[in-house]
PDB file of N, CA and C in Angstrom:
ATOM      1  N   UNK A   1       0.192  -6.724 -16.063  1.00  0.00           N
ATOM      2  CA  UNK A   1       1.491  -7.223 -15.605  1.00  0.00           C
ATOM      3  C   UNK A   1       1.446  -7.628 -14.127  1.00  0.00           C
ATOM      4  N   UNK A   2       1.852  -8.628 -13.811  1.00  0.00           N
ATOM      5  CA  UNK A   2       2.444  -9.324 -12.525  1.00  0.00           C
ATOM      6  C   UNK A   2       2.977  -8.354 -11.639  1.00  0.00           C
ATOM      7  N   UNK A   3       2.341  -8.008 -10.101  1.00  0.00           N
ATOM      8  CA  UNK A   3       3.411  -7.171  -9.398  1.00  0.00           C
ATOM      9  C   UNK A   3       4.455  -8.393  -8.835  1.00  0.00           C
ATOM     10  N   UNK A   4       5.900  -7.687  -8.730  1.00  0.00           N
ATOM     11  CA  UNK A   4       6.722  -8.791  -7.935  1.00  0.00           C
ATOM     12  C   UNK A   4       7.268  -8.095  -6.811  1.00  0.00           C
ATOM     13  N   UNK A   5       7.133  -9.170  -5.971  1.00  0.00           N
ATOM     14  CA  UNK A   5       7.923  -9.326  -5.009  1.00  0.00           C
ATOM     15  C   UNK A   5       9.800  -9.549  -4.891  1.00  0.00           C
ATOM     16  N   UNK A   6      10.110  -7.990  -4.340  1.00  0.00           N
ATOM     17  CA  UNK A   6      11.829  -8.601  -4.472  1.00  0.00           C
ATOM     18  C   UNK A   6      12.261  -8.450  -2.859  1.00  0.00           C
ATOM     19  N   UNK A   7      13.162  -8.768  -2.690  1.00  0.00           N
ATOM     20  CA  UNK A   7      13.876  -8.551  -1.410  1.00  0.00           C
ATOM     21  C   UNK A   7      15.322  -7.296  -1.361  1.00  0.00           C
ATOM     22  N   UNK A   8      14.884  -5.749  -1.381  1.00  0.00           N
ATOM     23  CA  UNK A   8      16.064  -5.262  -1.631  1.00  0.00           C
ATOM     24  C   UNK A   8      17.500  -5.706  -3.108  1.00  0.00           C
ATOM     25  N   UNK A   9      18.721  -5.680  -2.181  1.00  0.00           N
ATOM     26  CA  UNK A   9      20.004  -5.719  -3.141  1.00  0.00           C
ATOM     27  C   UNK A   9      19.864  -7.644  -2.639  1.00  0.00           C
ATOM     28  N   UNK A  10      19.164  -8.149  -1.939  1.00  0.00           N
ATOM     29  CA  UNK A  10      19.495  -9.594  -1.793  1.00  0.00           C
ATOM     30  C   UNK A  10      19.874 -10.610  -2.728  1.00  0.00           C
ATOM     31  N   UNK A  11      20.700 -11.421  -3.049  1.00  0.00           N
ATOM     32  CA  UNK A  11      20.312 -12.647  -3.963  1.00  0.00           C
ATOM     33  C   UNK A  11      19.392 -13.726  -3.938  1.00  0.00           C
ATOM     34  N   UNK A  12      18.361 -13.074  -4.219  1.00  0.00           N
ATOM     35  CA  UNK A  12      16.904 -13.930  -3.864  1.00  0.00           C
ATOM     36  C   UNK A  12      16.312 -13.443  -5.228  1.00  0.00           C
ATOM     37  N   UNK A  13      15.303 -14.352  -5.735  1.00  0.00           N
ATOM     38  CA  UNK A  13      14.255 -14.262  -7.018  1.00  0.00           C
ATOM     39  C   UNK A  13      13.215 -13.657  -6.586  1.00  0.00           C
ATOM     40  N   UNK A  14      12.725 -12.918  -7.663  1.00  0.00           N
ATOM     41  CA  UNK A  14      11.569 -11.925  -7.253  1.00  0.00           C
ATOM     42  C   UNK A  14      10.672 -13.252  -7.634  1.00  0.00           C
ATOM     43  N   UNK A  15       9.636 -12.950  -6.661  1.00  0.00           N
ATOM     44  CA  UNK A  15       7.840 -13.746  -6.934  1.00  0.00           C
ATOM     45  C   UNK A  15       7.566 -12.953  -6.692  1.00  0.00           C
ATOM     46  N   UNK A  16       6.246 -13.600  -7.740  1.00  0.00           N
ATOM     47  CA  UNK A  16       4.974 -13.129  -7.864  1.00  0.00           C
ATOM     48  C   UNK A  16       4.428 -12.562  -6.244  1.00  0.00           C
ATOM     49  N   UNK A  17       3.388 -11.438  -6.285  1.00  0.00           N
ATOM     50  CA  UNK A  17       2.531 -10.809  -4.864  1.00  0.00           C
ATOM     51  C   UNK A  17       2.003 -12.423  -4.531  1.00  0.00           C
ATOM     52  N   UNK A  18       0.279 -12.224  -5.556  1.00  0.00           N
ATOM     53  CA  UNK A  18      -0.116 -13.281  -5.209  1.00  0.00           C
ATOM     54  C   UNK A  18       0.276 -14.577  -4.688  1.00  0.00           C
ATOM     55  N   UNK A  19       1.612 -15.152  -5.220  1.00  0.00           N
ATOM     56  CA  UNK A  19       1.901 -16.087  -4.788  1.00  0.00           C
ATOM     57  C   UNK A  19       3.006 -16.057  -3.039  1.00  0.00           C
ATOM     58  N   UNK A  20       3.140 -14.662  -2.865  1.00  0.00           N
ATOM     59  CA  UNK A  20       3.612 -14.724  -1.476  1.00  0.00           C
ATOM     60  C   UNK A  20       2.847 -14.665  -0.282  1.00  0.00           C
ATOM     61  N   UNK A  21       1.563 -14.152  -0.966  1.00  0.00           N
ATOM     62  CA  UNK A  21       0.398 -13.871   0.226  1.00  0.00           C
ATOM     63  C   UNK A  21      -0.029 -15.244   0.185  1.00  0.00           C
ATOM     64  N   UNK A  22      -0.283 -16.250  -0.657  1.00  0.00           N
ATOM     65  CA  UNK A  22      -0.826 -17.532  -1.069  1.00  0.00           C
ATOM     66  C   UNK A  22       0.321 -18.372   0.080  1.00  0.00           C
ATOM     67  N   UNK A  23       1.413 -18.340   0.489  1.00  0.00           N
ATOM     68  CA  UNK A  23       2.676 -18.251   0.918  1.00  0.00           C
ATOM     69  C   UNK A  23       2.269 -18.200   2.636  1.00  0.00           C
ATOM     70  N   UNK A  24       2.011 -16.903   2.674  1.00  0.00           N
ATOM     71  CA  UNK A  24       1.703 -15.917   4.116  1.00  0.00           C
ATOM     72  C   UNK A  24       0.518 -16.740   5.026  1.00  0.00           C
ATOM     73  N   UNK A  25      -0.289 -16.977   3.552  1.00  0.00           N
ATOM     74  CA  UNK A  25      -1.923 -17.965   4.236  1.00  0.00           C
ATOM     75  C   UNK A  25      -1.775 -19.284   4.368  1.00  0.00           C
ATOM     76  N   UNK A  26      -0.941 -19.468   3.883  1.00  0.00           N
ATOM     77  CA  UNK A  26      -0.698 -21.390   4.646  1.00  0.00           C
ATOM     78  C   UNK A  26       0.386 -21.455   5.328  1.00  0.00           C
ATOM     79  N   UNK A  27       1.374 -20.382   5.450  1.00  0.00           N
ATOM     80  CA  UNK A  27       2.451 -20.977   6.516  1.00  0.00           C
ATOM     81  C   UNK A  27       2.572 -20.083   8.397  1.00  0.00           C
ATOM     82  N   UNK A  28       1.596 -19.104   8.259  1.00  0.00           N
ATOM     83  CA  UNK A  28       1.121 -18.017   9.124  1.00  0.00           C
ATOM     84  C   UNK A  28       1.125 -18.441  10.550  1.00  0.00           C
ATOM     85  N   UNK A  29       0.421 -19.481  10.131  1.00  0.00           N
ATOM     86  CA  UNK A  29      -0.321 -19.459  12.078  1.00  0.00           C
ATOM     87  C   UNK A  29       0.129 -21.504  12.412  1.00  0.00           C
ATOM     88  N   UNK A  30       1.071 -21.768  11.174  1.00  0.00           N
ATOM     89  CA  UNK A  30       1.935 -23.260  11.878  1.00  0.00           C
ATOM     90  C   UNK A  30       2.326 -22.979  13.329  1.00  0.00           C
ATOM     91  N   UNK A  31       3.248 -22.483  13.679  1.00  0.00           N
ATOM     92  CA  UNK A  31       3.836 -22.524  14.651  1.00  0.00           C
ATOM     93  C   UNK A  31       3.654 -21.721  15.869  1.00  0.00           C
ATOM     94  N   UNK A  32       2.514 -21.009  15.589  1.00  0.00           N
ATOM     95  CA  UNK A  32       1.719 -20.085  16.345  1.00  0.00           C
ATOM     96  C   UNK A  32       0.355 -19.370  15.954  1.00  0.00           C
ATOM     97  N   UNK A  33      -0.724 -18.912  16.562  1.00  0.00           N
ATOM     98  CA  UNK A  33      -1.845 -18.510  16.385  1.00  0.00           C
ATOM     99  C   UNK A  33      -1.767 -16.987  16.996  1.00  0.00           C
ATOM    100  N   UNK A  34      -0.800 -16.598  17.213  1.00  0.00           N
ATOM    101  CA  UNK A  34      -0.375 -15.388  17.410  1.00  0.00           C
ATOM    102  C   UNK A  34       0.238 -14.631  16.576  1.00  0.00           C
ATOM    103  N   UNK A  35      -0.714 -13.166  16.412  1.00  0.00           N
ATOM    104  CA  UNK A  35      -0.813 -12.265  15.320  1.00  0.00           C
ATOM    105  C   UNK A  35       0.755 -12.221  14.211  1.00  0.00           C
ATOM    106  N   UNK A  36       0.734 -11.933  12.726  1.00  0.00           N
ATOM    107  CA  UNK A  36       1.302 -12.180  11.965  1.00  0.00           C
ATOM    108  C   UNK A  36       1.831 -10.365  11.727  1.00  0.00           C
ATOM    109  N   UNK A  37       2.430 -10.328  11.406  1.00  0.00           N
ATOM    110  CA  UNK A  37       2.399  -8.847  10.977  1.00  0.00           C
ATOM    111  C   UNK A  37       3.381  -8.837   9.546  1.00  0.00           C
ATOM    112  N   UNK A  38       3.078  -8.052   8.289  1.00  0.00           N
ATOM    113  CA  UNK A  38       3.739  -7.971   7.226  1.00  0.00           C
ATOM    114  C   UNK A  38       4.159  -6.555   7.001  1.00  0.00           C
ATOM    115  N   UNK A  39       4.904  -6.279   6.786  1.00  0.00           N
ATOM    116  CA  UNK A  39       5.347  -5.092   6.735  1.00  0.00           C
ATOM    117  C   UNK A  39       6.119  -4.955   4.953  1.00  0.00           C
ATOM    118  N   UNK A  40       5.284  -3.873   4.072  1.00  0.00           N
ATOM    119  CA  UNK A  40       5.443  -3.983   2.898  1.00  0.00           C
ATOM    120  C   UNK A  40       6.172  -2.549   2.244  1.00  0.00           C
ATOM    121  N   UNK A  41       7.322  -2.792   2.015  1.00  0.00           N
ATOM    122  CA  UNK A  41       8.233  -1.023   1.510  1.00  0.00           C
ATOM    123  C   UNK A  41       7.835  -1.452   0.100  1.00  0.00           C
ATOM    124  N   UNK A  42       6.683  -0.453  -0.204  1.00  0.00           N
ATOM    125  CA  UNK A  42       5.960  -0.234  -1.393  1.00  0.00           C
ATOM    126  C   UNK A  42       6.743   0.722  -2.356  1.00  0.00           C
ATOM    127  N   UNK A  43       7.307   0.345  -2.958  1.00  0.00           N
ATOM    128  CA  UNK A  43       7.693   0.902  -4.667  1.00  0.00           C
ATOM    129  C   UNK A  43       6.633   1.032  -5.723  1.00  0.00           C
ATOM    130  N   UNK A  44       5.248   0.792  -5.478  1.00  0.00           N
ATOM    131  CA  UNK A  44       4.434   0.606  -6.720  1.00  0.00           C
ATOM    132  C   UNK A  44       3.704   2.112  -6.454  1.00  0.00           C
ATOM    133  N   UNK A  45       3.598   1.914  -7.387  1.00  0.00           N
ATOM    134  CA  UNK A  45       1.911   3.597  -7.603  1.00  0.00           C
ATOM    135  C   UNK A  45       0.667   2.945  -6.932  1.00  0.00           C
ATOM    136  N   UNK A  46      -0.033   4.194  -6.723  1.00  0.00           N
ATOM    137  CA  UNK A  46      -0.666   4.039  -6.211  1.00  0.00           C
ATOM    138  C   UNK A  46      -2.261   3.053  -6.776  1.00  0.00           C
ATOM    139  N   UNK A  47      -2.238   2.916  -8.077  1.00  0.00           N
ATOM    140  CA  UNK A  47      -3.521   2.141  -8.754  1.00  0.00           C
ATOM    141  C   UNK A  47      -2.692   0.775  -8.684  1.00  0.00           C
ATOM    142  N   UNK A  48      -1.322   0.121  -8.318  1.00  0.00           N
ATOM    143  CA  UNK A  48      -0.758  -1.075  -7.886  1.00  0.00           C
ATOM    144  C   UNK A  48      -1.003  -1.460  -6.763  1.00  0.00           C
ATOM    145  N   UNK A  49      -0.685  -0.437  -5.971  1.00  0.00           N
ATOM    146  CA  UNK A  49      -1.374  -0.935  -4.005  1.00  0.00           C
ATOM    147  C   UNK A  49      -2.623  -1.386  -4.043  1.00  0.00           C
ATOM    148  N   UNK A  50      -3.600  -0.313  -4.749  1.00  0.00           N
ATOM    149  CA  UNK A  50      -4.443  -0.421  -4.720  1.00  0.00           C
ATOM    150  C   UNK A  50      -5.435  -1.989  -5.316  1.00  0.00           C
ATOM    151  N   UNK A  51      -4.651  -2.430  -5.984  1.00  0.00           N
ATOM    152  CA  UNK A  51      -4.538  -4.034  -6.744  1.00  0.00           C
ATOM    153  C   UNK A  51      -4.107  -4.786  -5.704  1.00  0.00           C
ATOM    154  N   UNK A  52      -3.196  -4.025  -5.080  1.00  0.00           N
ATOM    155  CA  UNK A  52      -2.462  -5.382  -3.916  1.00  0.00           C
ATOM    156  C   UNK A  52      -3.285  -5.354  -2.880  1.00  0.00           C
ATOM    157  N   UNK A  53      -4.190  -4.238  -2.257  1.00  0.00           N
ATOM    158  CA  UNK A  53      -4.899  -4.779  -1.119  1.00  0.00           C
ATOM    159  C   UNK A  53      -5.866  -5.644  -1.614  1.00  0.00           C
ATOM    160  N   UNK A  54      -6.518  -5.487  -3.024  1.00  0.00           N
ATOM    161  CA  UNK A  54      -7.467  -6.328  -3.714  1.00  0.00           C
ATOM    162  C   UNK A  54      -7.083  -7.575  -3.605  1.00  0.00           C
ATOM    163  N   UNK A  55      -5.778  -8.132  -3.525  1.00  0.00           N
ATOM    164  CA  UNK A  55      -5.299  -9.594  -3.771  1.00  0.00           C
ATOM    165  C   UNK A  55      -5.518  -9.637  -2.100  1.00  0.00           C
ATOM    166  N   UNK A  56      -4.950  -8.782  -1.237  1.00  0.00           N
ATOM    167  CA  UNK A  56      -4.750  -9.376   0.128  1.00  0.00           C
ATOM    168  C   UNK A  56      -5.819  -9.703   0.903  1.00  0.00           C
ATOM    169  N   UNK A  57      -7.047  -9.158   0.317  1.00  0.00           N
ATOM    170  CA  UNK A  57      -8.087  -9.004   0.763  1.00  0.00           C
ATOM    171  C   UNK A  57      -9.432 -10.560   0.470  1.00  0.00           C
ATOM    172  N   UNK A  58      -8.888 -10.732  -0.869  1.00  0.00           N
ATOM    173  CA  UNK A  58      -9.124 -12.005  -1.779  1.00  0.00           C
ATOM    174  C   UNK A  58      -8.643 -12.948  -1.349  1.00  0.00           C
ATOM    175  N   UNK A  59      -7.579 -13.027  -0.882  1.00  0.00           N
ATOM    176  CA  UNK A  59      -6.528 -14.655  -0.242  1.00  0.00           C
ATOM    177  C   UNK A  59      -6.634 -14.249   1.542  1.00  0.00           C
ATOM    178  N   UNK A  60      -6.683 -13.426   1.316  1.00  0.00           N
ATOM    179  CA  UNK A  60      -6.588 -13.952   3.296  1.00  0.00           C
ATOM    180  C   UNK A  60      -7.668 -13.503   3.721  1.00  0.00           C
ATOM    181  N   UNK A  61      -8.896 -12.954   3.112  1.00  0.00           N
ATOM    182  CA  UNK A  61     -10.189 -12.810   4.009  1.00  0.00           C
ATOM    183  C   UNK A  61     -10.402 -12.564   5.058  1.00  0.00           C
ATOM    184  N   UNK A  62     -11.538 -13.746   5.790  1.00  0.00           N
ATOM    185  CA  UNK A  62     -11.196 -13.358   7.489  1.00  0.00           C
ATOM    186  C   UNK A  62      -9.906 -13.047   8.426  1.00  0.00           C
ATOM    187  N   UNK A  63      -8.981 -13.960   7.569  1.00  0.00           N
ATOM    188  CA  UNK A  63      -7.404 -13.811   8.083  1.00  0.00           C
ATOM    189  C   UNK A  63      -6.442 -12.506   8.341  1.00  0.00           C
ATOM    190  N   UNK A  64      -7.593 -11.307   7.917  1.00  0.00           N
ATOM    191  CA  UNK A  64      -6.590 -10.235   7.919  1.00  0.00           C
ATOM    192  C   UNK A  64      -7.645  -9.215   8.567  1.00  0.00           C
ATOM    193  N   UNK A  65      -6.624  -8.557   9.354  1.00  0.00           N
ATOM    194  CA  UNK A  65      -7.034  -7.985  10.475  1.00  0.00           C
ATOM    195  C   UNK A  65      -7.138  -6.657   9.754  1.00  0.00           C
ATOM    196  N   UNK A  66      -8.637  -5.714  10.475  1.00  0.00           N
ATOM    197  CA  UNK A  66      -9.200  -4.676   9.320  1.00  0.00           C
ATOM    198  C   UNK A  66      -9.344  -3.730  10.300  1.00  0.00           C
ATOM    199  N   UNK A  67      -9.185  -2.138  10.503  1.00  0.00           N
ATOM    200  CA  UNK A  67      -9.349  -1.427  11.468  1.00  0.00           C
ATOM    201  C   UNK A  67     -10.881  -1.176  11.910  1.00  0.00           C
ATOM    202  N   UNK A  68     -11.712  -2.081  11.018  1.00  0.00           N
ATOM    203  CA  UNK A  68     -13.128  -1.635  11.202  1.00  0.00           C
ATOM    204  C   UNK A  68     -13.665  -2.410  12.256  1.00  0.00           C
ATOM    205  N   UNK A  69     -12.620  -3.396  12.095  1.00  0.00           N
ATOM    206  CA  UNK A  69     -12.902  -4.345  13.417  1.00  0.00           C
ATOM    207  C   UNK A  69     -12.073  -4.412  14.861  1.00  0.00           C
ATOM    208  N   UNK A  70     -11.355  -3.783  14.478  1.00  0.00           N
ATOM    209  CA  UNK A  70      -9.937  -3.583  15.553  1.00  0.00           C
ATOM    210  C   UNK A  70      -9.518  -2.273  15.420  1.00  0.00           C
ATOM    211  N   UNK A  71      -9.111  -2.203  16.800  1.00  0.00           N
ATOM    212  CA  UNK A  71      -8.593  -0.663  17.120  1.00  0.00           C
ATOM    213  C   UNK A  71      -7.142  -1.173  17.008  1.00  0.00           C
ATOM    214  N   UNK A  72      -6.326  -1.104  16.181  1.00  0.00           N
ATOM    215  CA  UNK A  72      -5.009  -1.737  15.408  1.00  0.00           C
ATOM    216  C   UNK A  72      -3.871  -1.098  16.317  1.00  0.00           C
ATOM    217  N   UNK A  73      -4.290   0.307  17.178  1.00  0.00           N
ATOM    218  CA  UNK A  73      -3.115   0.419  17.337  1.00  0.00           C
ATOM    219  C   UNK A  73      -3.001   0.322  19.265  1.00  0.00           C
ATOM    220  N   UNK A  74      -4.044  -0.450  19.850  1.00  0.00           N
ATOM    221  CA  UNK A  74      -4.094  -0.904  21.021  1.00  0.00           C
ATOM    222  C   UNK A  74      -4.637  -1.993  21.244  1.00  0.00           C
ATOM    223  N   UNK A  75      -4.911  -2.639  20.166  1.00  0.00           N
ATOM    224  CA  UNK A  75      -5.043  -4.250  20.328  1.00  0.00           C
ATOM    225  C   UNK A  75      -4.493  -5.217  20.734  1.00  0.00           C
ATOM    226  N   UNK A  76      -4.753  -5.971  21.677  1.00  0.00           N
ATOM    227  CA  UNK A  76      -3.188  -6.978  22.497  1.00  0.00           C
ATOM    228  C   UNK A  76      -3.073  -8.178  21.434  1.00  0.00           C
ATOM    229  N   UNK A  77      -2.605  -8.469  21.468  1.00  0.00           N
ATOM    230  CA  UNK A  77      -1.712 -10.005  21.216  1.00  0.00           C
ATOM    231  C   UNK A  77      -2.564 -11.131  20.977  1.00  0.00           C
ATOM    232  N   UNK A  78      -3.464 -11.132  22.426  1.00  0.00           N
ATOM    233  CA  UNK A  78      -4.072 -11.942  22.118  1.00  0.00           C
ATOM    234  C   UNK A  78      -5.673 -11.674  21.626  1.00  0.00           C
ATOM    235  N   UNK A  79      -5.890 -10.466  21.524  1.00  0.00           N
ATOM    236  CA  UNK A  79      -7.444  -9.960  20.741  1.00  0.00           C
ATOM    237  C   UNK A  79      -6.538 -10.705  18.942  1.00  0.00           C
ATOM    238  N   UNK A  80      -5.842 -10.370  19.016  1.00  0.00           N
ATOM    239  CA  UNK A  80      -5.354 -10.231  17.384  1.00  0.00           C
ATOM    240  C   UNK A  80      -4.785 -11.595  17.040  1.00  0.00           C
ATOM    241  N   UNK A  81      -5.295 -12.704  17.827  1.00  0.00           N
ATOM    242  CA  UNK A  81      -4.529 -14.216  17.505  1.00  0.00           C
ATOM    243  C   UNK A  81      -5.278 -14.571  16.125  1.00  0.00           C
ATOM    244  N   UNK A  82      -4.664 -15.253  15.260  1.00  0.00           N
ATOM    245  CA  UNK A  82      -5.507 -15.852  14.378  1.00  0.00           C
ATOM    246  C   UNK A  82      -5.670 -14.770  12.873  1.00  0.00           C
ATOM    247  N   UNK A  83      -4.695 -13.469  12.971  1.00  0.00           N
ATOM    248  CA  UNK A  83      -4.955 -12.416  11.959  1.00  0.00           C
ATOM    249  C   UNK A  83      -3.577 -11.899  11.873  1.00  0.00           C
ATOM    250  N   UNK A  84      -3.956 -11.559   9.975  1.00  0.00           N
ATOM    251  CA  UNK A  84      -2.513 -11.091   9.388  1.00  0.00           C
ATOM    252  C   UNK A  84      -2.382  -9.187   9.679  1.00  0.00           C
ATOM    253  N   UNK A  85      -1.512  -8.855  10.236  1.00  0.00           N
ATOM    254  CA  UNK A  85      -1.676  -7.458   9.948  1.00  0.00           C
ATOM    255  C   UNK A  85      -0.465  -6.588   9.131  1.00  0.00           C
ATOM    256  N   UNK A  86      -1.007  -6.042   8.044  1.00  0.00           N
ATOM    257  CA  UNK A  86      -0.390  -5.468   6.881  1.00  0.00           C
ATOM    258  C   UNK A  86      -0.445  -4.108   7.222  1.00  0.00           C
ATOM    259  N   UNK A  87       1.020  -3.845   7.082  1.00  0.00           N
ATOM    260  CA  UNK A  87       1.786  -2.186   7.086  1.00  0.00           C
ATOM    261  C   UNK A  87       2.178  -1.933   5.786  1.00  0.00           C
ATOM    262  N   UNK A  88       1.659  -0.688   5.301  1.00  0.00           N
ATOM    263  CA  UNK A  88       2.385  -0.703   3.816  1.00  0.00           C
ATOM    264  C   UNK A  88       3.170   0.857   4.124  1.00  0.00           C
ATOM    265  N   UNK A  89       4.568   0.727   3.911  1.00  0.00           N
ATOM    266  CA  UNK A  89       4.935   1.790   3.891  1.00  0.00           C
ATOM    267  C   UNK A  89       5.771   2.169   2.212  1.00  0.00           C
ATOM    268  N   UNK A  90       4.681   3.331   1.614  1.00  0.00           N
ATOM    269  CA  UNK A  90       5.099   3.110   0.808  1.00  0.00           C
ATOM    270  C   UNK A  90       6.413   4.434   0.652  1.00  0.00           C
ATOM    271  N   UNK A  91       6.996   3.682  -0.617  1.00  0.00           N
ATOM    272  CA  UNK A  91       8.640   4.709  -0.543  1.00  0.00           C
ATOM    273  C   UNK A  91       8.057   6.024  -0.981  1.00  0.00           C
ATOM    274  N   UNK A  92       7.381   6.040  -1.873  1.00  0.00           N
ATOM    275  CA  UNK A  92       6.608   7.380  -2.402  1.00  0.00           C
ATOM    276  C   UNK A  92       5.711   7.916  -1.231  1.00  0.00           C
ATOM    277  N   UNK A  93       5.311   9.242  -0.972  1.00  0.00           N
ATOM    278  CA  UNK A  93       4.301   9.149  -0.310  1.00  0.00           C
ATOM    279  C   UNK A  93       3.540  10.624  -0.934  1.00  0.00           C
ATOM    280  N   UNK A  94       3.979  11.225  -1.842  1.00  0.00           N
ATOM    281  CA  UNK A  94       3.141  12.406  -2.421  1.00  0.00           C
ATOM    282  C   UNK A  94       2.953  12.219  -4.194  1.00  0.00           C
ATOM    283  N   UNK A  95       1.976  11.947  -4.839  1.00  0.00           N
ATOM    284  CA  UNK A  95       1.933  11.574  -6.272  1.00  0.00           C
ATOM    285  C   UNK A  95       2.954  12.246  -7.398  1.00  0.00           C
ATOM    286  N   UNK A  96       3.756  13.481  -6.984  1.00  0.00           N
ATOM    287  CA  UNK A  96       4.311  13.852  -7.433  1.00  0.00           C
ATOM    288  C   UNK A  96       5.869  13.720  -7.245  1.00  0.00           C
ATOM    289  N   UNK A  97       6.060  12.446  -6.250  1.00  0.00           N
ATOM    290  CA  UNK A  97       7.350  11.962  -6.138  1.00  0.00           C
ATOM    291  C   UNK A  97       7.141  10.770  -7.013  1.00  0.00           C
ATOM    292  N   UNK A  98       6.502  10.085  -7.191  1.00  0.00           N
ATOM    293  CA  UNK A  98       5.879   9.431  -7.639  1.00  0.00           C
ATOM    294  C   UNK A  98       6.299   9.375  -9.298  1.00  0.00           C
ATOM    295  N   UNK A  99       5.339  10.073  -9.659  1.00  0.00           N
ATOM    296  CA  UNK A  99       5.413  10.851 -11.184  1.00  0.00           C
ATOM    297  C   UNK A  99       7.274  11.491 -11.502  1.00  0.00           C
ATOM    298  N   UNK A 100       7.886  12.196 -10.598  1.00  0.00           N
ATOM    299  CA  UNK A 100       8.836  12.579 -11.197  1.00  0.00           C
ATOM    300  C   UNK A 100       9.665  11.423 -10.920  1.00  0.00           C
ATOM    301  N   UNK A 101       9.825  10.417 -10.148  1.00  0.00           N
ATOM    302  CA  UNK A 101      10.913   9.279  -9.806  1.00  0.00           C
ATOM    303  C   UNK A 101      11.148   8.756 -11.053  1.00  0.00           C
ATOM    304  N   UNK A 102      12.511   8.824 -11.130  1.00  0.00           N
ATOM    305  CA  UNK A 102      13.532   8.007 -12.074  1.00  0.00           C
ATOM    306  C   UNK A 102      13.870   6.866 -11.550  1.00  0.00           C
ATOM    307  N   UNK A 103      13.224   5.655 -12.192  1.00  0.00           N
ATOM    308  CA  UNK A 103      13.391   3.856 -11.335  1.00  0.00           C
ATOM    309  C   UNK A 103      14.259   3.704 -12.195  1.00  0.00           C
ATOM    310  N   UNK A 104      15.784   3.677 -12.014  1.00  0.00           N
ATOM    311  CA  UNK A 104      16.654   3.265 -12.773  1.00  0.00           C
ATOM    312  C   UNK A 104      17.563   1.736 -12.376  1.00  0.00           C
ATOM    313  N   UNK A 105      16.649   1.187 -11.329  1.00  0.00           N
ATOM    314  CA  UNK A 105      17.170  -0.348 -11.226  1.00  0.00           C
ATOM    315  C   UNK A 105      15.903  -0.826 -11.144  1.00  0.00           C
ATOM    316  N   UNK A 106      16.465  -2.499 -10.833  1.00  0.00           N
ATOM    317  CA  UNK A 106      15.480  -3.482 -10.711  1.00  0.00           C
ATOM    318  C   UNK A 106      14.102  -3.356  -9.954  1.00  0.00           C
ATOM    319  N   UNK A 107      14.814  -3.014  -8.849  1.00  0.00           N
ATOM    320  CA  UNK A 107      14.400  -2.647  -7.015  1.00  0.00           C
ATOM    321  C   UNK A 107      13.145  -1.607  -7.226  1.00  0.00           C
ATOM    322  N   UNK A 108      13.558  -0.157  -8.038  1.00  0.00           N
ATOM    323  CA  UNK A 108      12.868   0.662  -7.781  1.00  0.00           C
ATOM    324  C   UNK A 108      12.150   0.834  -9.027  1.00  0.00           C
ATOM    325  N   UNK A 109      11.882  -0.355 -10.222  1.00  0.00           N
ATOM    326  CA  UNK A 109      11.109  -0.270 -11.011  1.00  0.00           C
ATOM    327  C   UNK A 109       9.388   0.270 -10.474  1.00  0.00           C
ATOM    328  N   UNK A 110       8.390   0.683 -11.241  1.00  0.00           N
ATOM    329  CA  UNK A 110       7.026   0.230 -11.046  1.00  0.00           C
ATOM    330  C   UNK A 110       6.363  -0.536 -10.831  1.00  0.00           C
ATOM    331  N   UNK A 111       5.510  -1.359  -9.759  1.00  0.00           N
ATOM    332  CA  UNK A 111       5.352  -3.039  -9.878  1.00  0.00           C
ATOM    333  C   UNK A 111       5.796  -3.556  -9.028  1.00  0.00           C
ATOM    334  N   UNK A 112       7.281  -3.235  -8.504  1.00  0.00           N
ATOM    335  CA  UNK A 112       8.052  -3.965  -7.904  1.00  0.00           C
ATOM    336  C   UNK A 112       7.837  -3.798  -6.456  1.00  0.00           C
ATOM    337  N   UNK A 113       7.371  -4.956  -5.292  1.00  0.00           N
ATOM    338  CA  UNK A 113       7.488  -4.381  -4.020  1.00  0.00           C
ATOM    339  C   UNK A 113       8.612  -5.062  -3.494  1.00  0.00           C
ATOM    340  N   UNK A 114       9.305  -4.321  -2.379  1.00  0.00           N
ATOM    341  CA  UNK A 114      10.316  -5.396  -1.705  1.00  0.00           C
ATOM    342  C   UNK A 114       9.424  -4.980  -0.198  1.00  0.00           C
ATOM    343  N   UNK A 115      10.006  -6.469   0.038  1.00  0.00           N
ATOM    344  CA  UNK A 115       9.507  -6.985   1.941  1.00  0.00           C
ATOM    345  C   UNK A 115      10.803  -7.201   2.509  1.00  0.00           C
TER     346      UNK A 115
END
């Protein structure tokens, strides 16, 4: 199954991950070459993230900034021109919130991330 992308209670259509990172990599660095930052409130389990860094990693390649190469959390502005940097904060953060969560809307289905 497709993870989607929603935006909260917004009236906006969920898309597809892939196709927002596909999104992220061609419209990123138009209007600047100065660092991108995504910030992702993760609703999915953890074998879904784990799929989604696989996609982010696949579509933006060199484009995404990796702590193996950067010290992420004193890096200036301009060390980091030219790179996406991804925050995932996810809503779960112990497997057993996880496991007992009742997703009784759209929003907080399995799958589902909102940005």
């Amino acid at each position: 199954p497709r993870i989607l992308v929603t935006h909260g209670f917004a009236f906006v259509s969920a898309i597809d991950f892939q196709d927002a990172v596909m999104v992220i990599k061609e419209n990123a660095f138009v209007a600047s070459d100065y660092p991108v930052i995504v910030t992702l409130e993760n609703h999915c389990k953890m074998e879904r993230q784990e799929e989604m860094a696989k996609h982010l990693s696949a579509i933006l390649g060199p484009l995404l900034a990796s702590p193996a190469d950067y010290d992420l959390a004193t890096a200036s502005p301009e060390a980091l021109r030219g790179k996406v940097l991804v925050i995932n904060e996810p809503k779960f953060r112990r497997k057993a919130d996880v496991d007992d969560r009742k997703f009784t809307d759209e929003v907080n289905k399995p799958g589902t991330l909102n940005v």
